[in-house]
C-alpha atoms as a PDB file:
ATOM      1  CA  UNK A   1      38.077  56.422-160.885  1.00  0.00           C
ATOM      2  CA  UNK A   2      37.587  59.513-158.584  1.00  0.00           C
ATOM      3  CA  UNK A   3      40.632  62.005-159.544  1.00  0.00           C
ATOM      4  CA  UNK A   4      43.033  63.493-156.668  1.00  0.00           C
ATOM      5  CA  UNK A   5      42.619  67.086-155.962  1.00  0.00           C
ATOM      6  CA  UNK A   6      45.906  68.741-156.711  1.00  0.00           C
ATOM      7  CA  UNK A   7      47.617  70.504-153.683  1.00  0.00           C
ATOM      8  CA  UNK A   8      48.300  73.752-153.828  1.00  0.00           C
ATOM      9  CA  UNK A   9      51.611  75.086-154.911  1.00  0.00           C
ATOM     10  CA  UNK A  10      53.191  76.988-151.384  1.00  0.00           C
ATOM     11  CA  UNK A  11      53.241  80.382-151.944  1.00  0.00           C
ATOM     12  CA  UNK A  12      56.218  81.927-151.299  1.00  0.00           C
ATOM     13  CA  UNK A  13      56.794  84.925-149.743  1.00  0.00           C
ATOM     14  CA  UNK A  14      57.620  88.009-152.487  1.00  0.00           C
ATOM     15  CA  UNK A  15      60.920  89.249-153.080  1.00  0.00           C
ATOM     16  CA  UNK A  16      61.576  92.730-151.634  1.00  0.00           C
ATOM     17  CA  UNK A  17      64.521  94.925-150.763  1.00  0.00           C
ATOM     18  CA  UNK A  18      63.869  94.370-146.925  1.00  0.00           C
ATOM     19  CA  UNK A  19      63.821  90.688-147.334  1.00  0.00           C
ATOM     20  CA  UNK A  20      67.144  90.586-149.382  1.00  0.00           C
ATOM     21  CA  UNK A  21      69.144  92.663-147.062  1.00  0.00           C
ATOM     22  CA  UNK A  22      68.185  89.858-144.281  1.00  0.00           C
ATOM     23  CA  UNK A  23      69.578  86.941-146.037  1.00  0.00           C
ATOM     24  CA  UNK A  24      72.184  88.936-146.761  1.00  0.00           C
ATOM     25  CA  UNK A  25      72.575  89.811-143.220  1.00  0.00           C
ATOM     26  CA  UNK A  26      72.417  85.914-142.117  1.00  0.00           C
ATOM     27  CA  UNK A  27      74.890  85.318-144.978  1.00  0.00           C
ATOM     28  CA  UNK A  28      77.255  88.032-143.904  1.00  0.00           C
ATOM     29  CA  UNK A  29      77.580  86.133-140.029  1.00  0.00           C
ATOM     30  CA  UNK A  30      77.526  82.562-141.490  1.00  0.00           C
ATOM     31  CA  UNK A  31      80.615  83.118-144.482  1.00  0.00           C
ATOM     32  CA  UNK A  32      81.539  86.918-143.707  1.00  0.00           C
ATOM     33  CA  UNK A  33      82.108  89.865-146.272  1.00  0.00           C
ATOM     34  CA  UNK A  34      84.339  87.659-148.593  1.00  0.00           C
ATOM     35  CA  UNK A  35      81.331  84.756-149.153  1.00  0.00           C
ATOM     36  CA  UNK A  36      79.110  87.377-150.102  1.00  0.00           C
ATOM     37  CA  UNK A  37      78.272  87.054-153.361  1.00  0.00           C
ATOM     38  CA  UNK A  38      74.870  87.623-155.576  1.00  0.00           C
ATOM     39  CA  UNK A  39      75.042  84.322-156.529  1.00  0.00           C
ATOM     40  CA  UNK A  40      75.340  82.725-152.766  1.00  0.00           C
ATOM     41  CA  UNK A  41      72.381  84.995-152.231  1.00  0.00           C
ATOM     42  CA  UNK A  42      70.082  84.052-154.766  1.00  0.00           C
ATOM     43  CA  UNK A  43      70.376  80.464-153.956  1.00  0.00           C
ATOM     44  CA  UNK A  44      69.506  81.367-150.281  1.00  0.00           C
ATOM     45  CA  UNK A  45      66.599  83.543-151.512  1.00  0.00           C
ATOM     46  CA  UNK A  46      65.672  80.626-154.192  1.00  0.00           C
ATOM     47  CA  UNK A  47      65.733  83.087-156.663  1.00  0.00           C
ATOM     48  CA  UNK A  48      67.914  84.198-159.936  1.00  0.00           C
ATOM     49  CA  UNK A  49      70.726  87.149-159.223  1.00  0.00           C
ATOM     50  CA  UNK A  50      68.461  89.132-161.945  1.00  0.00           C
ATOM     51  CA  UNK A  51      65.845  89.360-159.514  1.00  0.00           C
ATOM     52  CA  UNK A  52      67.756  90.825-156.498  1.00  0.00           C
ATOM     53  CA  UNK A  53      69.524  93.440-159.095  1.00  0.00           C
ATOM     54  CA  UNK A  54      66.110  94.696-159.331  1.00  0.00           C
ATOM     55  CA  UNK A  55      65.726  95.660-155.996  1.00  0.00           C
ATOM     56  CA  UNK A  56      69.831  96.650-155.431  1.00  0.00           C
ATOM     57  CA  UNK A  57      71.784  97.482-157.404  1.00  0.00           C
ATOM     58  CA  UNK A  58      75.553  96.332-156.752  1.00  0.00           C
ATOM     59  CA  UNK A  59      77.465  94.876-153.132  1.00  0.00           C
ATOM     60  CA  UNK A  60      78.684  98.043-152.282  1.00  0.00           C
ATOM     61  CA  UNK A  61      74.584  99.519-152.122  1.00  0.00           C
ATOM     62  CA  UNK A  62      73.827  95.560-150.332  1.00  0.00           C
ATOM     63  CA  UNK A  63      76.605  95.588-147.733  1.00  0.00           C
ATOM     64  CA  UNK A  64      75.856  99.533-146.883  1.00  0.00           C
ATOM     65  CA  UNK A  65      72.017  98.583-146.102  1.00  0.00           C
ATOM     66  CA  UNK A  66      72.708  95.398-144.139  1.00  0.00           C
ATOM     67  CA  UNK A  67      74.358  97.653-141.670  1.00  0.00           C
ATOM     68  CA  UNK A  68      71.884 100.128-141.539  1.00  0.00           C
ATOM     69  CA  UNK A  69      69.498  97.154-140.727  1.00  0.00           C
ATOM     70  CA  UNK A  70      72.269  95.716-138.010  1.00  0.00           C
ATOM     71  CA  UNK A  71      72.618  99.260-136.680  1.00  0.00           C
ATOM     72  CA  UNK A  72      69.033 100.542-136.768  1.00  0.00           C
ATOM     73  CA  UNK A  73      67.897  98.818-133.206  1.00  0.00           C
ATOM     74  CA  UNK A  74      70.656 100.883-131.593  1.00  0.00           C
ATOM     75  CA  UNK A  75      68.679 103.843-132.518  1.00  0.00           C
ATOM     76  CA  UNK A  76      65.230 102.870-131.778  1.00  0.00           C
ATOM     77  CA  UNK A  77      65.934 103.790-128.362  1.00  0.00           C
ATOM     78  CA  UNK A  78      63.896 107.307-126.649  1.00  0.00           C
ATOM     79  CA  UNK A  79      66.738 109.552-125.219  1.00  0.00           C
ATOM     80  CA  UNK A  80      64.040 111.232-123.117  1.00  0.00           C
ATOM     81  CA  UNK A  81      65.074 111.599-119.655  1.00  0.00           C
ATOM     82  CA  UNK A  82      68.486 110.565-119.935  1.00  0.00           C
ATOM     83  CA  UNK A  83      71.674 112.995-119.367  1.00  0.00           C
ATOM     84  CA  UNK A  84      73.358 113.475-122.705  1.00  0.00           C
ATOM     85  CA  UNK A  85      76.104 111.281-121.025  1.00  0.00           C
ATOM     86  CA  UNK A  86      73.971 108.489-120.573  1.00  0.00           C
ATOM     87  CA  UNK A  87      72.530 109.012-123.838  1.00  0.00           C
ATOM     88  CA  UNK A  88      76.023 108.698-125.282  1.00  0.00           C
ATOM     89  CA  UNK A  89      77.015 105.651-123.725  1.00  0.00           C
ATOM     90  CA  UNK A  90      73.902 103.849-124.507  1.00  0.00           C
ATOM     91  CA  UNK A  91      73.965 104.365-128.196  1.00  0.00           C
ATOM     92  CA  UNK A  92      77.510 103.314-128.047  1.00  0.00           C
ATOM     93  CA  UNK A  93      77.223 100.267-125.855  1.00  0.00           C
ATOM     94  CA  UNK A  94      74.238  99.075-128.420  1.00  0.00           C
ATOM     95  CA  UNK A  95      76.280 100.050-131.935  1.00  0.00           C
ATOM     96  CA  UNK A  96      79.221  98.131-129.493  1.00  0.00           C
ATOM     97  CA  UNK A  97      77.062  95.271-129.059  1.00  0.00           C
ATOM     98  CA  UNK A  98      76.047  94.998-132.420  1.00  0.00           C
ATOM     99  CA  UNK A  99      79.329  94.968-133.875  1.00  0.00           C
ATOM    100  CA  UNK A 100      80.311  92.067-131.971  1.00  0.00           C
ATOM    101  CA  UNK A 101      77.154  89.949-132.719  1.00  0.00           C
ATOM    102  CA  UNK A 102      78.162  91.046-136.191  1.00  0.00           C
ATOM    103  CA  UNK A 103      82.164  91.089-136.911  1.00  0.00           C
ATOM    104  CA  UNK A 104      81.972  91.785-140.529  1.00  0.00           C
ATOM    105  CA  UNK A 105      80.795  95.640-139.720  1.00  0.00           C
ATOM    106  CA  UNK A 106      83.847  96.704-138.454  1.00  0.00           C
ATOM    107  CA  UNK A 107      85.767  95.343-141.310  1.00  0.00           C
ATOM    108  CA  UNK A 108      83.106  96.056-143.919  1.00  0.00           C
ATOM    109  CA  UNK A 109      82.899 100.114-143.115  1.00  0.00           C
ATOM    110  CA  UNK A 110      86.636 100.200-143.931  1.00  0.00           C
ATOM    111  CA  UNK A 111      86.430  99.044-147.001  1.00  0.00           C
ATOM    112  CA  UNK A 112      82.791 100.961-148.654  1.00  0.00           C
ATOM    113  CA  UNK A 113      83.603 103.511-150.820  1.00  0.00           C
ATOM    114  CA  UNK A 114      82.934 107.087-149.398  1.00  0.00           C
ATOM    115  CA  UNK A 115      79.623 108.515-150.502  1.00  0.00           C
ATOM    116  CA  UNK A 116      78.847 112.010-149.875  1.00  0.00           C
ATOM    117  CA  UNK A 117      75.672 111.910-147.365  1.00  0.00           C
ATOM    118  CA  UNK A 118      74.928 108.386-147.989  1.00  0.00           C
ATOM    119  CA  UNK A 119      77.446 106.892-144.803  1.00  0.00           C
ATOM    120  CA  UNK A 120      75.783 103.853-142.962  1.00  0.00           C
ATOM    121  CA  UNK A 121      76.618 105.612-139.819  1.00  0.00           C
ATOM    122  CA  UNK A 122      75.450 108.804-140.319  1.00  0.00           C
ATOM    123  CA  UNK A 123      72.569 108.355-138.194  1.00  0.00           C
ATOM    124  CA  UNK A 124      74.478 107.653-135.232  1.00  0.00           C
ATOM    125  CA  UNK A 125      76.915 110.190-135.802  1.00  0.00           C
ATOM    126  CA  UNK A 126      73.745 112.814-135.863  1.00  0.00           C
ATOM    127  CA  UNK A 127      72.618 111.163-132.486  1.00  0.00           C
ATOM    128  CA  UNK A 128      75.719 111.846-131.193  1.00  0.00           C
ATOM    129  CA  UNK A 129      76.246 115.470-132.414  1.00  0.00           C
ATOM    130  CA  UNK A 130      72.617 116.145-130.937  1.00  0.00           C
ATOM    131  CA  UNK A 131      73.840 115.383-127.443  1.00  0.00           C
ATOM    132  CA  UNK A 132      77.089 116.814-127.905  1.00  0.00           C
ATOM    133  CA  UNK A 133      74.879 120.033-128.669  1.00  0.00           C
ATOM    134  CA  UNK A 134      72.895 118.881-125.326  1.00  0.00           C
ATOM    135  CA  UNK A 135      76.460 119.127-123.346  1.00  0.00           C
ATOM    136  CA  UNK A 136      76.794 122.660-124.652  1.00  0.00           C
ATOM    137  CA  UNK A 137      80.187 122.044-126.300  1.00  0.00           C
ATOM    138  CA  UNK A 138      80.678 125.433-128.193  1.00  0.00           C
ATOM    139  CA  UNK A 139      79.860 125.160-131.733  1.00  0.00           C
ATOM    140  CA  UNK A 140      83.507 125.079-132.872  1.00  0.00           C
ATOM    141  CA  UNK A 141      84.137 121.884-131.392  1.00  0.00           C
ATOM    142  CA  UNK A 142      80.665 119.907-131.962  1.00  0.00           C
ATOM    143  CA  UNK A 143      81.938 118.322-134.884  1.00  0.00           C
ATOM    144  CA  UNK A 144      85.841 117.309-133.480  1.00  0.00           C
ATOM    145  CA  UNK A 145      83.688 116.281-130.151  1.00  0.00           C
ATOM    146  CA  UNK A 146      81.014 114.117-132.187  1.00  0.00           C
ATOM    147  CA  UNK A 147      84.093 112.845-134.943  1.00  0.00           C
ATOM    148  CA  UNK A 148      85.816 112.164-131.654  1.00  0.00           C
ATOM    149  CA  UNK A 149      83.073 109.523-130.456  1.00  0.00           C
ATOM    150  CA  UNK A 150      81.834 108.171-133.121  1.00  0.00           C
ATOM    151  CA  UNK A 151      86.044 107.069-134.132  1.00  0.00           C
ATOM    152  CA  UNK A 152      86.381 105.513-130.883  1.00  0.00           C
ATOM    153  CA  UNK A 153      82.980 104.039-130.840  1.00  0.00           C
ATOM    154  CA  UNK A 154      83.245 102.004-134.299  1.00  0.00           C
ATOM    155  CA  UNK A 155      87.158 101.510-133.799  1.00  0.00           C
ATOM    156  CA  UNK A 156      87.247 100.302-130.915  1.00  0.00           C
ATOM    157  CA  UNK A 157      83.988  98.146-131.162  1.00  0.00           C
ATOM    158  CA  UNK A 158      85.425  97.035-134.507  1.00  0.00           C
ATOM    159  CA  UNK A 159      89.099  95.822-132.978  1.00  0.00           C
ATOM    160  CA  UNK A 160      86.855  94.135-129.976  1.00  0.00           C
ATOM    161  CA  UNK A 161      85.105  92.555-132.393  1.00  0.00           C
ATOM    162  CA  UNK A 162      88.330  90.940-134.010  1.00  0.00           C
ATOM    163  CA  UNK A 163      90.247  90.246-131.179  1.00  0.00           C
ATOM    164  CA  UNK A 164      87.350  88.206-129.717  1.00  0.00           C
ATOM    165  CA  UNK A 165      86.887  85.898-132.590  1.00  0.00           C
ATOM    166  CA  UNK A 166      90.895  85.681-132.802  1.00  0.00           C
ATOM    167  CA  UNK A 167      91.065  84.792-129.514  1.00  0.00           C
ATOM    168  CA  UNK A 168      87.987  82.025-129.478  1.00  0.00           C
ATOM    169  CA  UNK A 169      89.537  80.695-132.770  1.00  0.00           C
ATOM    170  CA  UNK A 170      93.003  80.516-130.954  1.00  0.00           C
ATOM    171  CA  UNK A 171      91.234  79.006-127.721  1.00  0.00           C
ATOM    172  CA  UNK A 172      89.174  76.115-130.088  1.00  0.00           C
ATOM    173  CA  UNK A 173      92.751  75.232-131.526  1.00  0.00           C
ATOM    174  CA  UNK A 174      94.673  74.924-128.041  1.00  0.00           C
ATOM    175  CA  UNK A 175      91.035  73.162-126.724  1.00  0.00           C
ATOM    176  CA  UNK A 176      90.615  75.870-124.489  1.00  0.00           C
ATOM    177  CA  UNK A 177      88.487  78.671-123.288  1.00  0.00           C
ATOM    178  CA  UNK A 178      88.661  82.377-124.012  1.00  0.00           C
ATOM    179  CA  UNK A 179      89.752  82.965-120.502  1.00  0.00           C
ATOM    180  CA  UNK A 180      92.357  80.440-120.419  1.00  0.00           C
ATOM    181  CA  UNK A 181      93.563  81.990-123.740  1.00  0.00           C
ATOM    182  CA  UNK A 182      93.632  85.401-122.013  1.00  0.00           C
ATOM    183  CA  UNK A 183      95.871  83.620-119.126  1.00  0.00           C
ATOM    184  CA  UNK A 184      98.208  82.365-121.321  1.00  0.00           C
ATOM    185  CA  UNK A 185      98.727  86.039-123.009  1.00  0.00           C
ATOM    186  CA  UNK A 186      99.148  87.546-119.614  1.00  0.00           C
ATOM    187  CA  UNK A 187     101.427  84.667-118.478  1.00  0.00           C
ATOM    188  CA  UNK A 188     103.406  86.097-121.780  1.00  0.00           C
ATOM    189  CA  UNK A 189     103.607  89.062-121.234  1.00  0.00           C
ATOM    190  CA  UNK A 190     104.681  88.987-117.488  1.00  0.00           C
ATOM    191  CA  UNK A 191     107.794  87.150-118.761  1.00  0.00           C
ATOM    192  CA  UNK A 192     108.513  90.050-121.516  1.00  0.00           C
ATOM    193  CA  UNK A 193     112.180  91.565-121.149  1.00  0.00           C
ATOM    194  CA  UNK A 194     111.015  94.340-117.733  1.00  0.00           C
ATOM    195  CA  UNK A 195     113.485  97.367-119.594  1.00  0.00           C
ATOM    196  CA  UNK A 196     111.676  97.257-123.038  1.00  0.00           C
ATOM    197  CA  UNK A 197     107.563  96.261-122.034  1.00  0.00           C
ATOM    198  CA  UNK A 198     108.027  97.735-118.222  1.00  0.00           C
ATOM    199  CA  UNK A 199     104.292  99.192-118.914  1.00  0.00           C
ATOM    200  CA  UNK A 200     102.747  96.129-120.766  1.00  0.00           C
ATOM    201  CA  UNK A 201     104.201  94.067-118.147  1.00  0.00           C
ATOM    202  CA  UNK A 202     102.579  95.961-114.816  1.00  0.00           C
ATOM    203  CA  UNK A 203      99.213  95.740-116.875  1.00  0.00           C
ATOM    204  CA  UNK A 204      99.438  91.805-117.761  1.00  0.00           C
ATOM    205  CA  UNK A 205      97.179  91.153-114.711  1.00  0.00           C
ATOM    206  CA  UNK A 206      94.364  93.850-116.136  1.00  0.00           C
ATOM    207  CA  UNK A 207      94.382  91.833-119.345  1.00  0.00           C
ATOM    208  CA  UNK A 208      93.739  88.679-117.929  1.00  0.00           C
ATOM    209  CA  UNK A 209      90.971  90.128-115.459  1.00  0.00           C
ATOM    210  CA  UNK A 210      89.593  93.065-117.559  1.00  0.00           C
ATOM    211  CA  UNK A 211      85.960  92.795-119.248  1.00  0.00           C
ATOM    212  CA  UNK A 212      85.729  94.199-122.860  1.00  0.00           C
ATOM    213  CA  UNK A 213      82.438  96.231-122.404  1.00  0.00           C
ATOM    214  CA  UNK A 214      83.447  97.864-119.262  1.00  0.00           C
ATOM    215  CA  UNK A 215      86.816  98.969-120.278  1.00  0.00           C
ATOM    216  CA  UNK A 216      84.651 100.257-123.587  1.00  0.00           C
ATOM    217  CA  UNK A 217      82.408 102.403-121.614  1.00  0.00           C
ATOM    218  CA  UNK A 218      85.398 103.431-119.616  1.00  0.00           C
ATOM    219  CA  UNK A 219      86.925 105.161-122.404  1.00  0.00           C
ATOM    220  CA  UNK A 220      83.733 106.801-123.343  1.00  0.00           C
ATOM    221  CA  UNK A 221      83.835 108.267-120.039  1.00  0.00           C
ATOM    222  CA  UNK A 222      87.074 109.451-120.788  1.00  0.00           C
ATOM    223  CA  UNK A 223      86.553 111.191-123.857  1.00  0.00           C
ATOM    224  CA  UNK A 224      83.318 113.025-121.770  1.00  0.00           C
ATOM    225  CA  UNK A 225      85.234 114.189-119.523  1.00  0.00           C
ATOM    226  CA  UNK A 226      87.666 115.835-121.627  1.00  0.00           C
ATOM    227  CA  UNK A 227      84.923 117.325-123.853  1.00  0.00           C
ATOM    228  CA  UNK A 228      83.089 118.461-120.485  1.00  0.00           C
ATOM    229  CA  UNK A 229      86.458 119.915-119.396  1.00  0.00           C
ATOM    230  CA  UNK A 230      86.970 121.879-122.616  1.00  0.00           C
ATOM    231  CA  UNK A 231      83.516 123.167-122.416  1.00  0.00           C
ATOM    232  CA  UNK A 232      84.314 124.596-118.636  1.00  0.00           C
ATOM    233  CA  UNK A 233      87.513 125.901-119.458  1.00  0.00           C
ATOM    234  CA  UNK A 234      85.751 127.878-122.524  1.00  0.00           C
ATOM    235  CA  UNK A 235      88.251 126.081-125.476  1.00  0.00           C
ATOM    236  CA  UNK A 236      87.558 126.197-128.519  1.00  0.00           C
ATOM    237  CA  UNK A 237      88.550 122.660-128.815  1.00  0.00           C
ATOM    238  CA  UNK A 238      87.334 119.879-126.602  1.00  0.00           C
END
């Protein structure tokens, strides 16, 4: 009796830093920050938590280098050409975009423990102090000019980010879409007592109409033109 040939045993691919910090990216958007655990990641890897220790070495090292690999393609990008304006608002329209593809950055940054020289966003802050340098901001103001950006860059982004999925998750519970939701708020808000919300009231209609990336960029502009301003006017502070 002729014996079967045994099949081969699939080879799987070898565990590796790079590797971990994906699944732990695609288990960050599936469960969040809280579901993150290195037990939930060694069954996704098919592997023992041992293993992955060997390659990281707590969640505070693993959540810090999944958003270096969610904010890395914001950087890939050749500033060559470009004003430093447009350089600005491009970095911050991609770390934008990012963060809402990916809600749990916002949150997450809040909550890793301050490490001198080892911030996941230090690379973007140092692309935006390079073109703040570009602008000519005098050198007593780079860094309140760069700190400037890169806070309303990653809180605003970060607050988009939440409001969007609070607003879809209200919107699936009322069976309804984001810009019905949006309505409704606006609706609200029109009807709010005219002596105490007189402003929120005359803006209810710019809520209900207003895009999120737009007004973003908006307020970039905003803070480059008061930088630009400072800069003319010889300040020592933008």
């Amino acid at each position: 009796m002729a014996s079967r040939k045994s099949r081969p045993e699939r080879r799987q691919e070898p565990l590796s830093r790079e590797r971990i910090v994906a699944a732990a990216v695609e288990l960050l958007d599936t469960v969040g920050e809280g579901g993150l655990t290195f037990r939930a990641l060694a069954e996704r890897l098919a592997t023992g938590p041992g293993a992955i220790y060997w390659h990281v070495t707590g969640k505070n090292e693993l959540l810090a280098a999944a958003i270096d690999a969610v904010i890395a393609p914001t950087l890939a990008g050749d500033d060559t050409g470009t004003t430093p304006q447009e350089a600005i608002r491009s970095l911050a329209l991609g770390v934008f975009d990012a963060i809402d593809a990916h809600p749990w950055v916002g949150t997450t940054l809040a909550q890793l423990p301050r490490t001198p020289g080892k911030s996941p966003m230090l690379r973007v802050f140092e692309r935006i102090g390079r073109q703040v340098q570009a602008l000519r901001v005098p050198e007593a103001a780079q860094f309140t000019a760069a700190s400037a950006l890169l806070s309303y860059i990653l809180g605003v982004a970060g607050q988009n980010a939440a409001n969007t999925r609070a607003a879809q998750a209200n919107a699936d519970r009322a069976n309804t879409d984001r810009a019905a939701f949006l309505d409704a708020v606006a609706t609200a808000w029109r009807e709010l007592d005219p002596d105490e919300y007189r402003f929120t009231r005359d803006v209810a209609g710019q809520l209900r109409e207003h895009d999120d990336r737009a007004e973003f960029v908006a307020g970039i502009d905003l803070i480059l033109a008061g930088i630009t301003a400072g800069r003319a006017d010889g300040r020592t502070r933008p």
